[in-house]
C-alpha atoms as a PDB file:
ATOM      1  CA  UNK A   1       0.000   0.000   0.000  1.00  0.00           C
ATOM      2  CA  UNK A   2       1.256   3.497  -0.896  1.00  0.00           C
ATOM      3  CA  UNK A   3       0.547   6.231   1.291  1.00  0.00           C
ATOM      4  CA  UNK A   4       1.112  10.089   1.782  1.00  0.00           C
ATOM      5  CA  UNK A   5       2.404  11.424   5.140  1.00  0.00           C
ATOM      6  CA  UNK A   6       0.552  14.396   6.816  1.00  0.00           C
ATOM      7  CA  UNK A   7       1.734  17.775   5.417  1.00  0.00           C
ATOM      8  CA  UNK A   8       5.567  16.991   4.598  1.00  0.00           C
ATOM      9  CA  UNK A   9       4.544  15.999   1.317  1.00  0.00           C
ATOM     10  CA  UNK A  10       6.855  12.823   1.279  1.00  0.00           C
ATOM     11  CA  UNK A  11       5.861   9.402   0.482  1.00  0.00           C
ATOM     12  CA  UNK A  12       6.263   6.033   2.270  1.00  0.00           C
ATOM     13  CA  UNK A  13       5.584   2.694   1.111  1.00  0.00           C
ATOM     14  CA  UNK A  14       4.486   0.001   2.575  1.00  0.00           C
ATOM     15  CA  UNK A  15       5.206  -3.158   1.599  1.00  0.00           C
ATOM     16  CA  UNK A  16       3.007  -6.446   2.281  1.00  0.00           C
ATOM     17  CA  UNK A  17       5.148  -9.924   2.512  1.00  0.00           C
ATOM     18  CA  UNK A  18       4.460 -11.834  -0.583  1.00  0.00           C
ATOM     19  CA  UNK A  19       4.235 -15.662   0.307  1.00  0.00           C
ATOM     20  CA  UNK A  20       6.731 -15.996  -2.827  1.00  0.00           C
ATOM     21  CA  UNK A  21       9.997 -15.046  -3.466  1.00  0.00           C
ATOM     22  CA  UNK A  22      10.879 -11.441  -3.797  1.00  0.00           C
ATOM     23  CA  UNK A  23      12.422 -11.898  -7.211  1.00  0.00           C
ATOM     24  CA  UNK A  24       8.926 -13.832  -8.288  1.00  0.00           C
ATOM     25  CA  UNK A  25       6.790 -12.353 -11.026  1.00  0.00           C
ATOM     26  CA  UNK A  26       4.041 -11.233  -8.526  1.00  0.00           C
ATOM     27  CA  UNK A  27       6.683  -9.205  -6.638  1.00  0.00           C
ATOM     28  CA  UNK A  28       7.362  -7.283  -9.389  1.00  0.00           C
ATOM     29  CA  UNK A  29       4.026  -6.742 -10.382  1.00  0.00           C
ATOM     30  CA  UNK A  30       3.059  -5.006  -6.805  1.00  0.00           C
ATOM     31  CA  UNK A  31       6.725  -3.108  -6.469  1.00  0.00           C
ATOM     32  CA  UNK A  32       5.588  -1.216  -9.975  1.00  0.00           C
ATOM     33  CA  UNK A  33       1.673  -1.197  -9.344  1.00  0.00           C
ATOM     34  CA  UNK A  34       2.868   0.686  -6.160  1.00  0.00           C
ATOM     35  CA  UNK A  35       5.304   2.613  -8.119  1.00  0.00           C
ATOM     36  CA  UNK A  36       2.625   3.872 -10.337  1.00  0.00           C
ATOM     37  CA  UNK A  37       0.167   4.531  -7.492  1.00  0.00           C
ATOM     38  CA  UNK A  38       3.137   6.901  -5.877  1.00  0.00           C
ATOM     39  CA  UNK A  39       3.620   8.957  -9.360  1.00  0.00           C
ATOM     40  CA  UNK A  40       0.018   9.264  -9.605  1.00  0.00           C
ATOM     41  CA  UNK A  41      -0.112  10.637  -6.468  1.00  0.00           C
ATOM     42  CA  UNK A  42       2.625  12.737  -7.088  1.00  0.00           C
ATOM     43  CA  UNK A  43       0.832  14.063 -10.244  1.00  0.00           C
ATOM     44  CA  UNK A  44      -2.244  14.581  -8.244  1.00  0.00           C
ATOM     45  CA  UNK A  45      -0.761  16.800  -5.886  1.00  0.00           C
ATOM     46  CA  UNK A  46       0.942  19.051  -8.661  1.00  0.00           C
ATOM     47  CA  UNK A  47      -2.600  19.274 -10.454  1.00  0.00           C
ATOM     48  CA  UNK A  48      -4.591  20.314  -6.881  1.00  0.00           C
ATOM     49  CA  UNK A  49      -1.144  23.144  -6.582  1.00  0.00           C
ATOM     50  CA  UNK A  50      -1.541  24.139 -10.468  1.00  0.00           C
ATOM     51  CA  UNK A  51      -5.272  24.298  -9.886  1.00  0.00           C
ATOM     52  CA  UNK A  52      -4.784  26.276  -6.406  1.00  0.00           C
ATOM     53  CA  UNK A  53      -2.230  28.435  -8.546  1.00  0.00           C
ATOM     54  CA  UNK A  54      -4.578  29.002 -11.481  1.00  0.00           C
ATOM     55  CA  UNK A  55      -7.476  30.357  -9.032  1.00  0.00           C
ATOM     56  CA  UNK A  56      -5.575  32.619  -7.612  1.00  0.00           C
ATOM     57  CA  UNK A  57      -4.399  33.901 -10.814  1.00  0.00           C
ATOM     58  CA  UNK A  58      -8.561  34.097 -11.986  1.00  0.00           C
ATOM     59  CA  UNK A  59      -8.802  36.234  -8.767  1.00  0.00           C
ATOM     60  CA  UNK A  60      -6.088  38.589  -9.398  1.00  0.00           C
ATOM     61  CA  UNK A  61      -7.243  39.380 -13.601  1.00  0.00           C
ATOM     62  CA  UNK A  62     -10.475  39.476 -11.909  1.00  0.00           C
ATOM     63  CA  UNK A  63      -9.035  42.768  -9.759  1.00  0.00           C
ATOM     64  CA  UNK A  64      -6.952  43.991 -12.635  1.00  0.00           C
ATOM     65  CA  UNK A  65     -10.246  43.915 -14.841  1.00  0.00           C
ATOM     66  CA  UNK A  66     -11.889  45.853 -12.200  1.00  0.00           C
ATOM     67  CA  UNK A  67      -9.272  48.479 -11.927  1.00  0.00           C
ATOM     68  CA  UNK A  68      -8.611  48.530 -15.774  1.00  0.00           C
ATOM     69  CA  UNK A  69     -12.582  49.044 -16.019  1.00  0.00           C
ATOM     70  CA  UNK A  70     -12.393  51.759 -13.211  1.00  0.00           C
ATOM     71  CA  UNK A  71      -9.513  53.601 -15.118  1.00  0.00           C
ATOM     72  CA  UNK A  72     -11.475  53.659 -18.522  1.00  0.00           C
ATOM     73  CA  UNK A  73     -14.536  55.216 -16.561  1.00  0.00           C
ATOM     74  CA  UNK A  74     -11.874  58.121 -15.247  1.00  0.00           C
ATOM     75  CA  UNK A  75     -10.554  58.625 -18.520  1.00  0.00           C
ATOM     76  CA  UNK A  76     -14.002  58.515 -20.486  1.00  0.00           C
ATOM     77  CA  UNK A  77     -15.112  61.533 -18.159  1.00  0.00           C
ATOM     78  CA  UNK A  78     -12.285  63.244 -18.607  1.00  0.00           C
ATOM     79  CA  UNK A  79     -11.456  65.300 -22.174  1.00  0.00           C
ATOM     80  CA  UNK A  80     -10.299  63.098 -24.729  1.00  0.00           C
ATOM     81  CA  UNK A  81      -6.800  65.462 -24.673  1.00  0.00           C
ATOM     82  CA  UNK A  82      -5.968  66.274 -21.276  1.00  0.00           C
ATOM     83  CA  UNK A  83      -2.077  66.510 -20.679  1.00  0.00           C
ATOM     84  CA  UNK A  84      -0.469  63.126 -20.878  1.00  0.00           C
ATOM     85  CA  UNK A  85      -0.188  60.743 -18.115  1.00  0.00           C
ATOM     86  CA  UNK A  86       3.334  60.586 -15.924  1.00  0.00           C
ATOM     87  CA  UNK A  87       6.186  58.010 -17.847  1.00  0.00           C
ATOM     88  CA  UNK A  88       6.470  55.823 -14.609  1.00  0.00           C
ATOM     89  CA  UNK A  89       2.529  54.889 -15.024  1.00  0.00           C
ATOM     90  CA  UNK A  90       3.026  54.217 -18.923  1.00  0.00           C
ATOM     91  CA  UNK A  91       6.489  52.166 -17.949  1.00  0.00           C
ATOM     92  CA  UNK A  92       4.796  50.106 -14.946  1.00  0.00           C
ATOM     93  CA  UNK A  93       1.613  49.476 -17.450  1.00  0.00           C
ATOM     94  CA  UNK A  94       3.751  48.539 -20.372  1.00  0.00           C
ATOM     95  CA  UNK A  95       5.715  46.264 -18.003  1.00  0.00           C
ATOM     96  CA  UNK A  96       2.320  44.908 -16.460  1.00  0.00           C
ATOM     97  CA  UNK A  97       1.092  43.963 -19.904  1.00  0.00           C
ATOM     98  CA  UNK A  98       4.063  42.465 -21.384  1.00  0.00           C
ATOM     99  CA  UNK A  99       3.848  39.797 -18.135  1.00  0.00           C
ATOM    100  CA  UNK A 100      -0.110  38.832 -18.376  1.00  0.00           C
ATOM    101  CA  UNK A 101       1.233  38.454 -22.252  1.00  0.00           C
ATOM    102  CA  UNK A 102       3.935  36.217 -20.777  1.00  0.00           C
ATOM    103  CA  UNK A 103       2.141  34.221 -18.318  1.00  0.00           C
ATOM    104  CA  UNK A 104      -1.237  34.177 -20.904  1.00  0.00           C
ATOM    105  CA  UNK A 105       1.302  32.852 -23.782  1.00  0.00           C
ATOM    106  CA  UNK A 106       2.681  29.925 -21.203  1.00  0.00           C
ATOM    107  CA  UNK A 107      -0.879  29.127 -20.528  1.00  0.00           C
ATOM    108  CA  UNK A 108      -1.832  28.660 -23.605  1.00  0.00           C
ATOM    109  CA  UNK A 109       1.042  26.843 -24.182  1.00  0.00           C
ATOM    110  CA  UNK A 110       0.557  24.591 -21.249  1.00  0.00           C
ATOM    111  CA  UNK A 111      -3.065  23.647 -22.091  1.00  0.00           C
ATOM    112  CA  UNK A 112      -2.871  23.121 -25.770  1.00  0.00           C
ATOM    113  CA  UNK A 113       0.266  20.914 -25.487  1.00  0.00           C
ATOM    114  CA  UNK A 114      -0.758  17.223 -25.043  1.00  0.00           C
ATOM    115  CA  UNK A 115       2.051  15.968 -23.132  1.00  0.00           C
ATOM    116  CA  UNK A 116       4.092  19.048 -21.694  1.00  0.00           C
ATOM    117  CA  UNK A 117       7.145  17.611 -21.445  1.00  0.00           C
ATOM    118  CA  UNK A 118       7.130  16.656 -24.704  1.00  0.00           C
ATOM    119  CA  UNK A 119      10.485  17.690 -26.817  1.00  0.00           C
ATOM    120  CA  UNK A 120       8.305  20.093 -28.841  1.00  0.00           C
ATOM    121  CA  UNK A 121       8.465  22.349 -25.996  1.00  0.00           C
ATOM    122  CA  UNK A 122      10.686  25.127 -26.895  1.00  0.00           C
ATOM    123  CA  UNK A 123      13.919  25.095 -25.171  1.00  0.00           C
ATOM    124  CA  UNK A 124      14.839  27.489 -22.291  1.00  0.00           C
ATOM    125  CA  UNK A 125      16.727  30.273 -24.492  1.00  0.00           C
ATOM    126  CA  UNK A 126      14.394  29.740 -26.951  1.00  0.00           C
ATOM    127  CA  UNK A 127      11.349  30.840 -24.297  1.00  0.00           C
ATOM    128  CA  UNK A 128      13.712  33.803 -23.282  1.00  0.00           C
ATOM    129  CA  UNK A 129      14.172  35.095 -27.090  1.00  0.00           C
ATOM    130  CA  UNK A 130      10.443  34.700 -27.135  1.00  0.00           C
ATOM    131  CA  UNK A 131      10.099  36.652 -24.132  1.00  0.00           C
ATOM    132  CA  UNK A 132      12.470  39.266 -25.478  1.00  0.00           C
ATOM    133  CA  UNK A 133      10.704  39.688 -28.465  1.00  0.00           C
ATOM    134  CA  UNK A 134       7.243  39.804 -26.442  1.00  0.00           C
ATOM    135  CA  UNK A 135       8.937  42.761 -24.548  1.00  0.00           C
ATOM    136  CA  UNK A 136      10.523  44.624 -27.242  1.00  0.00           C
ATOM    137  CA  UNK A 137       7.027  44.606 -29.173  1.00  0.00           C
ATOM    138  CA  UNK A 138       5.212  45.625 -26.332  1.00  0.00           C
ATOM    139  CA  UNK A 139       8.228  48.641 -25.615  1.00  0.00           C
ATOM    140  CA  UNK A 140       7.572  49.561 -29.555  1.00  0.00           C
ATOM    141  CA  UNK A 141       3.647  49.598 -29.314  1.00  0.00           C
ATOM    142  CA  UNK A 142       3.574  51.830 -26.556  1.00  0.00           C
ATOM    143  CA  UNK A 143       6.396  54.308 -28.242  1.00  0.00           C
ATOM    144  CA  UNK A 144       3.914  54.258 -31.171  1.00  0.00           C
ATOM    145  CA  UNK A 145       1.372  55.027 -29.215  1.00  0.00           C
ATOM    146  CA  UNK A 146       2.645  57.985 -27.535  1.00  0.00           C
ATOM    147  CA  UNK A 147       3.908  58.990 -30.510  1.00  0.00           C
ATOM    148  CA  UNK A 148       0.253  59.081 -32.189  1.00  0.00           C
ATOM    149  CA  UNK A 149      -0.389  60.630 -28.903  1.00  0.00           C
ATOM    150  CA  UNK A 150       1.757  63.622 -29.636  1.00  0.00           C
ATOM    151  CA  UNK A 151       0.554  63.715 -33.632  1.00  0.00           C
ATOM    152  CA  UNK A 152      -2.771  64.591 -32.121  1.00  0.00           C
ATOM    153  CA  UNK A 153      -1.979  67.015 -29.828  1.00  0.00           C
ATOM    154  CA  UNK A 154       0.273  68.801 -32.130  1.00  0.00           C
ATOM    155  CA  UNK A 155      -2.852  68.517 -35.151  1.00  0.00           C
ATOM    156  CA  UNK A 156      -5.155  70.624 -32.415  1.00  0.00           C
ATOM    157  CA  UNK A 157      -2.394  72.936 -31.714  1.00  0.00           C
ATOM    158  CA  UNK A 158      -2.427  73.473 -35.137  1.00  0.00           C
ATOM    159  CA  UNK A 159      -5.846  73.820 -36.084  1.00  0.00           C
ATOM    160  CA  UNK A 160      -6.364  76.377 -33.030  1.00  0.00           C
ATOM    161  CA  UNK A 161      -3.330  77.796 -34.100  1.00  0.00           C
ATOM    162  CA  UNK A 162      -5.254  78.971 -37.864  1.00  0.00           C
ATOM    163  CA  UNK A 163      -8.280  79.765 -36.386  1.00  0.00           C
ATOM    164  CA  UNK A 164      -6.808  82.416 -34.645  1.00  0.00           C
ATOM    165  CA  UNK A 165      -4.706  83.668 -37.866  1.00  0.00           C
ATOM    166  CA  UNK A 166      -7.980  83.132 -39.425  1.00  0.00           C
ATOM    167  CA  UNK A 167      -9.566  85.609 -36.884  1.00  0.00           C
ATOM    168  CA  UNK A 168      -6.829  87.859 -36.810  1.00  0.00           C
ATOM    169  CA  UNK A 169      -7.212  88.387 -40.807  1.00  0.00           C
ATOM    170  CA  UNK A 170     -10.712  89.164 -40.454  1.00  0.00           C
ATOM    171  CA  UNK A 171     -10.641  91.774 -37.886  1.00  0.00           C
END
């Protein structure tokens, strides 16, 4: 019989005298039925962790929908554009959604990939030049975006800018 010890997470096994010879056929038969029981034990224990994990993740994009939603409502009552918002809240956002990107990408990776430790799996500096590249796009969108930022606010500076030469001709 296989069984787990109380909360130290190791395993003991327990072995019942076989009325045969330890090297017989039936001895070999229980020492890998309880080998299998102990590894599917093992893997039952790192699904109820993942699973633990993975609610606690649902929780926490759960609160960062809230906020996110909370932000949009600010912004939506405020002028369309107001001066721009401080770097270090563009930096820590950009940062913040190149990680959900991260951890959504190894996710998806994890749950569409039949057998995980499969050698399809990219390698480790493979995931980090992945990861790089997942950055440096992210870095890039939100340059572009300021930049189209700063287009606009330039296009109303004009445009105010000619209707007062515009006034100033007619008076």
């Amino acid at each position: 019989m296989a069984g787990r010890s109380s909360g130290s997470g190791s395993y003991t096994v327990v072995i019942i005298p076989l009325r045969t010879s330890l090297y017989s056929l039936d001895a070999l038969r229980f020492y890998l039925w309880i080998k299998r029981m102990k590894d599917l034990e093992r893997e039952k224990d790192a699904l109820f962790s993942g699973l633990e994990i993975l609610e606690k993740a649902r929780f926490w994009y759960l609160q960062r929908l809230e906020e996110n939603r909370a932000r949009q409502d600010n912004i939506e009552t405020k002028s369309w554009f107001g001066p721009p918002q401080e770097g270090t809240a563009e930096a820590r956002s950009c940062l913040l959604r190149s990680c959900i990107q991260r951890v959504n990408g190894s996710l998806g990776t994890v749950m569409s990939e039949p057998n995980v430790t499969s050698s399809s799996n990219p390698s480790l500096p493979e995931a980090v030049a992945d990861s790089d590249l997942r950055w440096h796009n992210t870095v890039l969108t939100q340059e572009v975006s300021n930049k189209n930022r700063q287009i606009s606010l330039l296009e109303l500076e004009k445009d105010a800018l000619l209707e007062q030469l515009d006034e100033l001709k007619a008076h």
